[in-house]
N, C-alpha and C. Protein backbone atom coordinates (compact mmCIF):
# COMPACT_ATOMS: atom_id res chain seq x y z
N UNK A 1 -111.05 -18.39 49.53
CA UNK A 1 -110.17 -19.30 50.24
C UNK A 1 -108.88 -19.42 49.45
N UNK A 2 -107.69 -19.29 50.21
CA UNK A 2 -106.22 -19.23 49.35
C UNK A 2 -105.98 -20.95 48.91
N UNK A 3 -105.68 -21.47 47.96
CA UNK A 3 -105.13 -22.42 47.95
C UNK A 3 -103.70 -22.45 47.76
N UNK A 4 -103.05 -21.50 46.88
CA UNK A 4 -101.94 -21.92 46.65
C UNK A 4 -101.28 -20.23 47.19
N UNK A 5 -100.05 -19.34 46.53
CA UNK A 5 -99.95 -17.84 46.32
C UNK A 5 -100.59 -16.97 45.47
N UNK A 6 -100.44 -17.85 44.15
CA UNK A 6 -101.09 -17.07 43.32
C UNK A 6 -102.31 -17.78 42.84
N UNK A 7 -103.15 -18.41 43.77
CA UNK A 7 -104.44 -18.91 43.21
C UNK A 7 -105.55 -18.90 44.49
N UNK A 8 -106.85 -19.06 44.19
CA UNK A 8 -107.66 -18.78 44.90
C UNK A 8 -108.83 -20.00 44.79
N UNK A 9 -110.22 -20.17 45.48
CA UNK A 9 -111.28 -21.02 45.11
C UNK A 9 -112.59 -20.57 46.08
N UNK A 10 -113.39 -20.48 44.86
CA UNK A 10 -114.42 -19.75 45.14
C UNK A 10 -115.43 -20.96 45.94
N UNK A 11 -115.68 -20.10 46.90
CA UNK A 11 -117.01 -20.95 47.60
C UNK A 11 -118.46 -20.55 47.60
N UNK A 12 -118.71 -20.43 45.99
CA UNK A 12 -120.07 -20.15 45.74
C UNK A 12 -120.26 -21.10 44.90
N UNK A 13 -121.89 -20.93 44.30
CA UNK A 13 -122.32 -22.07 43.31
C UNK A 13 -121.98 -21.02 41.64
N UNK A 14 -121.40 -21.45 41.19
CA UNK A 14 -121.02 -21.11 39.83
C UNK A 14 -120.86 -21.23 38.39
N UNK A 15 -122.46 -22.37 39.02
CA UNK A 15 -123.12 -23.62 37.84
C UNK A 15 -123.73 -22.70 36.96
N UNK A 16 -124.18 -21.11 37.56
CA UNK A 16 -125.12 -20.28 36.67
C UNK A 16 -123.49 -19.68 35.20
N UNK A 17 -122.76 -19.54 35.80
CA UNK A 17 -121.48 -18.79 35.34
C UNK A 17 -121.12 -19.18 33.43
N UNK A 18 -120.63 -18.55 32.77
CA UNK A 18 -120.18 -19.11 31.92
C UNK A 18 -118.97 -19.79 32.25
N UNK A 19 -118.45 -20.64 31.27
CA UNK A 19 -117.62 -21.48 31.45
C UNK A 19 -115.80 -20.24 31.36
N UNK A 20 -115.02 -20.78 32.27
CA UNK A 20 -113.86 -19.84 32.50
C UNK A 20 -112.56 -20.35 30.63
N UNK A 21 -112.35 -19.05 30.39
CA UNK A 21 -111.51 -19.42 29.29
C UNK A 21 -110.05 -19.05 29.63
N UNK A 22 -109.85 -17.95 30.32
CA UNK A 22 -108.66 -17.89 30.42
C UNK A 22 -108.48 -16.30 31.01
N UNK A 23 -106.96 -16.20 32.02
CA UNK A 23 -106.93 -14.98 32.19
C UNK A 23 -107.80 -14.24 33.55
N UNK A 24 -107.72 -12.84 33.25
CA UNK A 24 -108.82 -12.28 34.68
C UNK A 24 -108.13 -11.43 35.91
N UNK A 25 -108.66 -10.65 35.99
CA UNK A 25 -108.31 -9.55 37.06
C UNK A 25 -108.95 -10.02 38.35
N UNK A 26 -108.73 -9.87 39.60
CA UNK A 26 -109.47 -10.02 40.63
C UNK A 26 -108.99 -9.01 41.40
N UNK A 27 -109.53 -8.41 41.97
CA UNK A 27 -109.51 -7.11 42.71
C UNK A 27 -110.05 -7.55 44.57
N UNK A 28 -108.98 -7.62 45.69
CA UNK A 28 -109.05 -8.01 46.49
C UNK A 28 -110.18 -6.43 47.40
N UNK A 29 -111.37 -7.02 47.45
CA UNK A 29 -112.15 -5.64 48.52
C UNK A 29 -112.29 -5.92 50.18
N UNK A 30 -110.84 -4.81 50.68
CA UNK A 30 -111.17 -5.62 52.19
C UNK A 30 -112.30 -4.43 52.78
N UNK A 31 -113.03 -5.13 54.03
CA UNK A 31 -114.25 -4.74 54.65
C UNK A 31 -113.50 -3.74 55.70
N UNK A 32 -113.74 -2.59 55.95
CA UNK A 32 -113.25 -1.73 57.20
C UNK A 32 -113.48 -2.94 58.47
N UNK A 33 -112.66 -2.04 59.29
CA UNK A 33 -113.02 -2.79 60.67
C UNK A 33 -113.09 -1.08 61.41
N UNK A 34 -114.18 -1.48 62.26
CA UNK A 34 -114.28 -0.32 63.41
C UNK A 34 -113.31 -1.14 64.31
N UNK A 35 -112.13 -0.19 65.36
CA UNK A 35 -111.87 -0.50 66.57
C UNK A 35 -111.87 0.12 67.94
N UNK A 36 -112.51 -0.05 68.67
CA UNK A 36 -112.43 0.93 69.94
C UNK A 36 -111.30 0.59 70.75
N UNK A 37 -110.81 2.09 71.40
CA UNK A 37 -109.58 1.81 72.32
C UNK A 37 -110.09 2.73 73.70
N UNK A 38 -109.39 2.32 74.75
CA UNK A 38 -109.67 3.47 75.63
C UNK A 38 -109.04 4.75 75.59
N UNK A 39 -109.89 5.56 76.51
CA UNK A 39 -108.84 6.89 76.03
C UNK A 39 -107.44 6.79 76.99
N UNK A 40 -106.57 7.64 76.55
CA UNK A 40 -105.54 7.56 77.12
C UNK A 40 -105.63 7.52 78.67
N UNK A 41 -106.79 8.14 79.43
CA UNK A 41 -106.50 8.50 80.94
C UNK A 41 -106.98 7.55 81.44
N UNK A 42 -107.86 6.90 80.72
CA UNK A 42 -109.00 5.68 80.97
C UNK A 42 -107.45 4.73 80.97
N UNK A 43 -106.93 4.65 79.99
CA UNK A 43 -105.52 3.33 79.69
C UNK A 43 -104.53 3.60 81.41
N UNK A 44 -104.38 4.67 81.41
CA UNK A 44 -103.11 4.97 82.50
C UNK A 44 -103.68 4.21 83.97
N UNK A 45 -104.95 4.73 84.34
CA UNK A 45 -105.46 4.23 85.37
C UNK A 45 -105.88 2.76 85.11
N UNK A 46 -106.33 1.99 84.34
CA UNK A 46 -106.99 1.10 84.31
C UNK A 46 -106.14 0.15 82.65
N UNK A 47 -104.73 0.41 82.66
CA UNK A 47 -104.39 -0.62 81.66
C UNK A 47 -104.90 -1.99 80.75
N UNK A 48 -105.44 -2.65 82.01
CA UNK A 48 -105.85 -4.26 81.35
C UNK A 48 -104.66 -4.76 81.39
N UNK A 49 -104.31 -6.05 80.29
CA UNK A 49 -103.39 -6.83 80.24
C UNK A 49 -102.25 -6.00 79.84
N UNK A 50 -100.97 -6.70 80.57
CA UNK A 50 -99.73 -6.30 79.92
C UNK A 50 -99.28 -7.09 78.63
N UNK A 51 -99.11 -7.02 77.62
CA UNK A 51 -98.00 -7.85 76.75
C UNK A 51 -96.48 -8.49 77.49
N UNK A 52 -96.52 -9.25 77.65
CA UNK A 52 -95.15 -10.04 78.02
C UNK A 52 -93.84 -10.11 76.81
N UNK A 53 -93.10 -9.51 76.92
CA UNK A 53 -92.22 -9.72 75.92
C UNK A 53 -91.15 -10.67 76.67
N UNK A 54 -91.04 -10.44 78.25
CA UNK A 54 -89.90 -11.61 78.89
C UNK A 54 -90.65 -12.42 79.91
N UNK A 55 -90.40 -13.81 79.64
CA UNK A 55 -91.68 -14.77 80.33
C UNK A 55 -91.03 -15.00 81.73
N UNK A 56 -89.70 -14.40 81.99
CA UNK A 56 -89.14 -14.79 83.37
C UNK A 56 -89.58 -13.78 83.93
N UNK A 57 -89.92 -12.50 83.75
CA UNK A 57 -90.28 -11.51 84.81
C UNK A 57 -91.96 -10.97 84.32
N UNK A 58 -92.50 -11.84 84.63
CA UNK A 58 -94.19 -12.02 84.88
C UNK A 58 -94.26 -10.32 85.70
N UNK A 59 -93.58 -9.82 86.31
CA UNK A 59 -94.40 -9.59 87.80
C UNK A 59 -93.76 -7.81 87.02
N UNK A 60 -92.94 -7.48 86.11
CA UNK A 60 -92.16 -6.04 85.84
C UNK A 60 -92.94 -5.41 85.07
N UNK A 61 -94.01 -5.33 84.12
CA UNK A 61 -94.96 -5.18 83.31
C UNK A 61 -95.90 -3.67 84.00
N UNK A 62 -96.74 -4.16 85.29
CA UNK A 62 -97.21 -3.28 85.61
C UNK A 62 -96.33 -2.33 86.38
N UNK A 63 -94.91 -3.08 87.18
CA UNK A 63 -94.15 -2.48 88.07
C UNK A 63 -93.57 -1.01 87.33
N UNK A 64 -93.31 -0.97 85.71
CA UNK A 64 -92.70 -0.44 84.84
C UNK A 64 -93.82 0.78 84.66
N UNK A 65 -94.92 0.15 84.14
CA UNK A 65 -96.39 1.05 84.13
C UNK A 65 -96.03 2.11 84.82
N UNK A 66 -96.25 1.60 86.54
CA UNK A 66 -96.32 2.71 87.34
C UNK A 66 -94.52 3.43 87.41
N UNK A 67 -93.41 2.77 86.95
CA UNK A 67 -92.57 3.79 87.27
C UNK A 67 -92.53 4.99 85.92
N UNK A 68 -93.22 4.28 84.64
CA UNK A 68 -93.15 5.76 84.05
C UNK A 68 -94.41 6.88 83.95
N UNK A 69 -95.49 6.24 84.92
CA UNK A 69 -96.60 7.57 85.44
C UNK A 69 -95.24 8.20 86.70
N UNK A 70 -94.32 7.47 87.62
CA UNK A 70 -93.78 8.27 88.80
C UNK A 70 -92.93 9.21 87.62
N UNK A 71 -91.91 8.62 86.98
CA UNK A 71 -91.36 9.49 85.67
C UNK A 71 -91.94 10.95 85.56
N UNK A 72 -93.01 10.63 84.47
CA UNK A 72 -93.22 11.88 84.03
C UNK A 72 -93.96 12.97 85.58
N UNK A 73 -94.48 12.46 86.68
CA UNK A 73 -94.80 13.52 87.55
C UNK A 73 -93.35 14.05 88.13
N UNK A 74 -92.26 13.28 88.22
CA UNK A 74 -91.39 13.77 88.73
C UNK A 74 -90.64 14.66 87.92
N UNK A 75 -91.15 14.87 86.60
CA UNK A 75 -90.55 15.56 85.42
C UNK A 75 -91.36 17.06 85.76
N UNK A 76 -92.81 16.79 85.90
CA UNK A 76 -93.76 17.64 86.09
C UNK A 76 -93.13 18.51 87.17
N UNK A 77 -93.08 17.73 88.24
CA UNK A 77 -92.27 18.52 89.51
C UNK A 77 -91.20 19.18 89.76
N UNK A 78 -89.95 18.89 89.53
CA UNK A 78 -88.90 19.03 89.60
C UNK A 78 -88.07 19.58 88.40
N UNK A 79 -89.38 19.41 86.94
CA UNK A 79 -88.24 20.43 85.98
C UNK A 79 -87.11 19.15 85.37
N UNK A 80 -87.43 18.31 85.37
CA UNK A 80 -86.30 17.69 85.01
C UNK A 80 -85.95 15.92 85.48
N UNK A 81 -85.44 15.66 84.61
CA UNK A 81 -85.38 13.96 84.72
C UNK A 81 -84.33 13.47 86.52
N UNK A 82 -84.66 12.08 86.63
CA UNK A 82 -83.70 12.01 87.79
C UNK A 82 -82.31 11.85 87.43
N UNK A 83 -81.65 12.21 87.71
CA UNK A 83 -80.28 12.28 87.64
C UNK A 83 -79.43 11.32 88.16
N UNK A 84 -78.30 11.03 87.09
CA UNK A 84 -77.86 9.62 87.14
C UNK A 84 -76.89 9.95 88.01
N UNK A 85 -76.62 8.39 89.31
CA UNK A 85 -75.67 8.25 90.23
C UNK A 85 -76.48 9.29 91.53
N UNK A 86 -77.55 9.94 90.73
CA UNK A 86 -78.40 10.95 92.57
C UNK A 86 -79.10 10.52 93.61
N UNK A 87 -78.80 10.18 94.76
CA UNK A 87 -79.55 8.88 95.75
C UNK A 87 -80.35 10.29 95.87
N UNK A 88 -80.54 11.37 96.02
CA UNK A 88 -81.49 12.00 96.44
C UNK A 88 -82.36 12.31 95.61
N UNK A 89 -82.44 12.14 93.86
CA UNK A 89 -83.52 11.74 93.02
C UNK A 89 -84.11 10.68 92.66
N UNK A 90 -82.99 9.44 93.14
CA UNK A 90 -83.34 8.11 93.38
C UNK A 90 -84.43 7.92 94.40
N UNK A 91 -84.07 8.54 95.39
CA UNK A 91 -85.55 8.41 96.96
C UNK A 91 -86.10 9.03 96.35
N UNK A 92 -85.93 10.53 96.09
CA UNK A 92 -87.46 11.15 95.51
C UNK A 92 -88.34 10.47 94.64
N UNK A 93 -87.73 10.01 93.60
CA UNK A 93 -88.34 9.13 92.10
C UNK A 93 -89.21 7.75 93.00
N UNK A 94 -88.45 7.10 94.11
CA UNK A 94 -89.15 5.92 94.57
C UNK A 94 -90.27 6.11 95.16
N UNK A 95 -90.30 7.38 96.52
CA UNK A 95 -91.38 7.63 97.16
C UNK A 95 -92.75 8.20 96.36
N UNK A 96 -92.08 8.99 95.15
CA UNK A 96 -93.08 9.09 94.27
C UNK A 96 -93.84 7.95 93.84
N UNK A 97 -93.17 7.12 93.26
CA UNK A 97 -93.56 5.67 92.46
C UNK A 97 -94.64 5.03 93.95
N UNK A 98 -94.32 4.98 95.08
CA UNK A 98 -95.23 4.31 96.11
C UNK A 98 -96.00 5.39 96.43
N UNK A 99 -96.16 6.97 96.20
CA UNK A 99 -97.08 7.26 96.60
C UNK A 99 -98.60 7.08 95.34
N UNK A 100 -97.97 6.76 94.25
CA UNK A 100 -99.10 6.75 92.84
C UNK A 100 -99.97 4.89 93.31
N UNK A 101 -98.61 4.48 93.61
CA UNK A 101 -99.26 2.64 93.38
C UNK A 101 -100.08 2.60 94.93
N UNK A 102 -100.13 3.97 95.96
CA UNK A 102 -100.80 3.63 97.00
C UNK A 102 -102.29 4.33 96.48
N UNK A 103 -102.51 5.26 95.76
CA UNK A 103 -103.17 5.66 95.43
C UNK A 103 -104.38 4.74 94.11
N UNK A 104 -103.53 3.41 93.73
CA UNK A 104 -103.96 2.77 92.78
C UNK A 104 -105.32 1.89 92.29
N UNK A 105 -105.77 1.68 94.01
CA UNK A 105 -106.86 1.04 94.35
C UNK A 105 -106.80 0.07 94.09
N UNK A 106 -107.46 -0.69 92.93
CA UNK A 106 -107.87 -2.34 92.71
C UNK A 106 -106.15 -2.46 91.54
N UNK A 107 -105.31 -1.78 91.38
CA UNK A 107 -104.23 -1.82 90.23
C UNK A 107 -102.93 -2.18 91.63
N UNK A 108 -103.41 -1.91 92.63
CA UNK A 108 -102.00 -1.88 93.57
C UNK A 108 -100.86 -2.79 93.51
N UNK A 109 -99.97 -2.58 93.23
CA UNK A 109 -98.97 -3.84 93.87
C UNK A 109 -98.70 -4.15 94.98
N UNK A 110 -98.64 -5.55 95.23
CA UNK A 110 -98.27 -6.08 96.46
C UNK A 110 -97.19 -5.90 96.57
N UNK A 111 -96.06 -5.68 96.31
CA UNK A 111 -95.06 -5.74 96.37
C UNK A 111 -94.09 -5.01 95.63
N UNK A 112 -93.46 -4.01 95.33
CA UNK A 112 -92.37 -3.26 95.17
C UNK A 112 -91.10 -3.35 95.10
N UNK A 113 -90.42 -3.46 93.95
CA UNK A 113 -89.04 -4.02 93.89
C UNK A 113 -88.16 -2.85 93.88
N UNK A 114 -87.90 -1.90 94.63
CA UNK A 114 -87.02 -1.05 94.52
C UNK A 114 -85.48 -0.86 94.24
N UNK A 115 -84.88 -1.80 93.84
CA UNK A 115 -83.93 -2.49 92.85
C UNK A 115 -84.38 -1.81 91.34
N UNK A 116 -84.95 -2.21 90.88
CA UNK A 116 -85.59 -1.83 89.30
C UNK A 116 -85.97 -0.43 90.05
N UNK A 117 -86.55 -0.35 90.49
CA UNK A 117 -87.15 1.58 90.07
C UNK A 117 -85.98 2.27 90.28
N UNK A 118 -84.77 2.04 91.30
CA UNK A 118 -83.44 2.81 91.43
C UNK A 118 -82.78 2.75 90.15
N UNK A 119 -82.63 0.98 89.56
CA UNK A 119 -82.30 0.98 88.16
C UNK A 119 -83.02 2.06 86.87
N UNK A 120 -83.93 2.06 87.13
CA UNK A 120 -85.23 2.95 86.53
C UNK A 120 -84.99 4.34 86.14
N UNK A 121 -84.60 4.89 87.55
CA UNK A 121 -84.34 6.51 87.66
C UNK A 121 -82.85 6.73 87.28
N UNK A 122 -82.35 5.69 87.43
CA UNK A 122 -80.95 6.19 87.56
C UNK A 122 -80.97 5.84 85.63
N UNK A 123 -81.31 5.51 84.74
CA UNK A 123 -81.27 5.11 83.42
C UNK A 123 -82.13 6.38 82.58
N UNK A 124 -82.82 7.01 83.74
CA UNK A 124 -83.81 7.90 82.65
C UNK A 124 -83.68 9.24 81.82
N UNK A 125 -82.32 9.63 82.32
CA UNK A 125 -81.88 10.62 81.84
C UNK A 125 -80.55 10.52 80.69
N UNK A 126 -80.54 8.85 80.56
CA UNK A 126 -79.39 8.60 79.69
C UNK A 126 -79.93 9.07 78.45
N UNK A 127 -78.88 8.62 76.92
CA UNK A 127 -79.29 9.14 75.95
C UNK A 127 -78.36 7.98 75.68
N UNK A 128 -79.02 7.71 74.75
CA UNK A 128 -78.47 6.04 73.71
C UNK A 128 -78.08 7.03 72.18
N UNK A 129 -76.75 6.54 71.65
CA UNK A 129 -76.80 7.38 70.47
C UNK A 129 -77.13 5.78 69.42
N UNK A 130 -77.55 6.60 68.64
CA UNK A 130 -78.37 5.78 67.03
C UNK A 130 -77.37 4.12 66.68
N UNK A 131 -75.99 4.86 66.64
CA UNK A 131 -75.06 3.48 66.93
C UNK A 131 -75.48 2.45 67.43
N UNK A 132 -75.33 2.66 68.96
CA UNK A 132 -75.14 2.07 69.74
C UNK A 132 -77.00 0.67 69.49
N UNK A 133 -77.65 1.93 69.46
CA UNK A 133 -78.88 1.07 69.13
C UNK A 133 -79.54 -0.03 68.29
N UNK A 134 -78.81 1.09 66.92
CA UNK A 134 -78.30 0.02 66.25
C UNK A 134 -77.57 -1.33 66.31
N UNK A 135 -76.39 -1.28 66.63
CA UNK A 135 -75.58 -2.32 67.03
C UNK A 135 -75.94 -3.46 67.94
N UNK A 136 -76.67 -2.99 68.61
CA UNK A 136 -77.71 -3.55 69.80
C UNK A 136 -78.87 -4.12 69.05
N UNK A 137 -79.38 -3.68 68.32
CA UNK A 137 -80.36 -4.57 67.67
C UNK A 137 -79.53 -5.59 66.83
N UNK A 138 -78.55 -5.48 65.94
CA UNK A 138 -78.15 -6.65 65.37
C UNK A 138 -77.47 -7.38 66.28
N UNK A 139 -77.26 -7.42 67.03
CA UNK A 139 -76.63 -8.41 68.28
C UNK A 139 -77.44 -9.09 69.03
N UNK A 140 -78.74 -8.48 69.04
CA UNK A 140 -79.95 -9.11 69.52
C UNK A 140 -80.34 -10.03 68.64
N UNK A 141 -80.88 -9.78 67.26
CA UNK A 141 -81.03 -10.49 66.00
C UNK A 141 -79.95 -11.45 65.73
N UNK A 142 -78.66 -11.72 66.14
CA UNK A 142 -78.04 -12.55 65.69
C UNK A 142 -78.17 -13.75 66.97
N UNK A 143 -78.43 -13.14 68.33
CA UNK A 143 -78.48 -14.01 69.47
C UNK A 143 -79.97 -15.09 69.42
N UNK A 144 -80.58 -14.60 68.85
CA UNK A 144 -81.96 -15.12 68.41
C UNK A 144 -81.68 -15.89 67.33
């Protein structure tokens, strides 16, 4: 049990012990942990909970899920990311995205915001340089 940083207290009986004089090494032994995860194909179809990182959009979590399974098939397909400002990789990228979430069974969404997935496709072929990311994180960190 920690009491202080650099001190500790034992919760055994230590009446058998000799008496403490001074000094002493203690060597912290942590116990493994086993953890099971699903496998990846098991995760794609059957996620579980999302992590919330923004508490105003409850509902973008799984919506996101399924636009980057439509992503990478439309990568699969077509050779290549959707292309920014392309309404005709924009529809393709969407009808994709509703034909996976029709296929979803008990994961389906009710509802489809096709706003965000146009935002979605049309963002996926950008390239952020290291700067910019940078800069963006300390601007985040200072807004916080």
């Amino acid at each position: 049990k920690n009491c202080r940083p650099y001190s500790f207290l034992l919760e055994e009986d230590t009446s058998r012990f000799a008496a403490y004089q001074r000094g002493g090494i203690v060597t912290q032994a942590k116990q493994p942990k086993v953890l099971h995860f699903k496998s990846l194909k098991e995760a794609i179809v059957n996620p579980g909970e999302f992590l919330l990182s923004d508490f105003s959009k409850f509902d973008h979590p799984p919506l996101l899920h399924m636009a980057f399974q439509a992503l990478d098939l439309f990568n699969a397909e077509f050779g290549h990311l959707p292309v920014l400002a392309s309404d005709g990789d924009t529809r393709k990228f969407i009808c994709l995205a509703k034909s996976i979430n029709d296929r979803a069974g008990k994961q389906k969404l009710e509802n489809i915001d096709e706003n965000i997935l146009k935002h979605f496709a049309s963002g996926a072929c950008a390239v952020l340089n290291p700067m910019a990311a940078m800069l963006g994180g300390i601007v985040g960190q200072e807004v916080v």
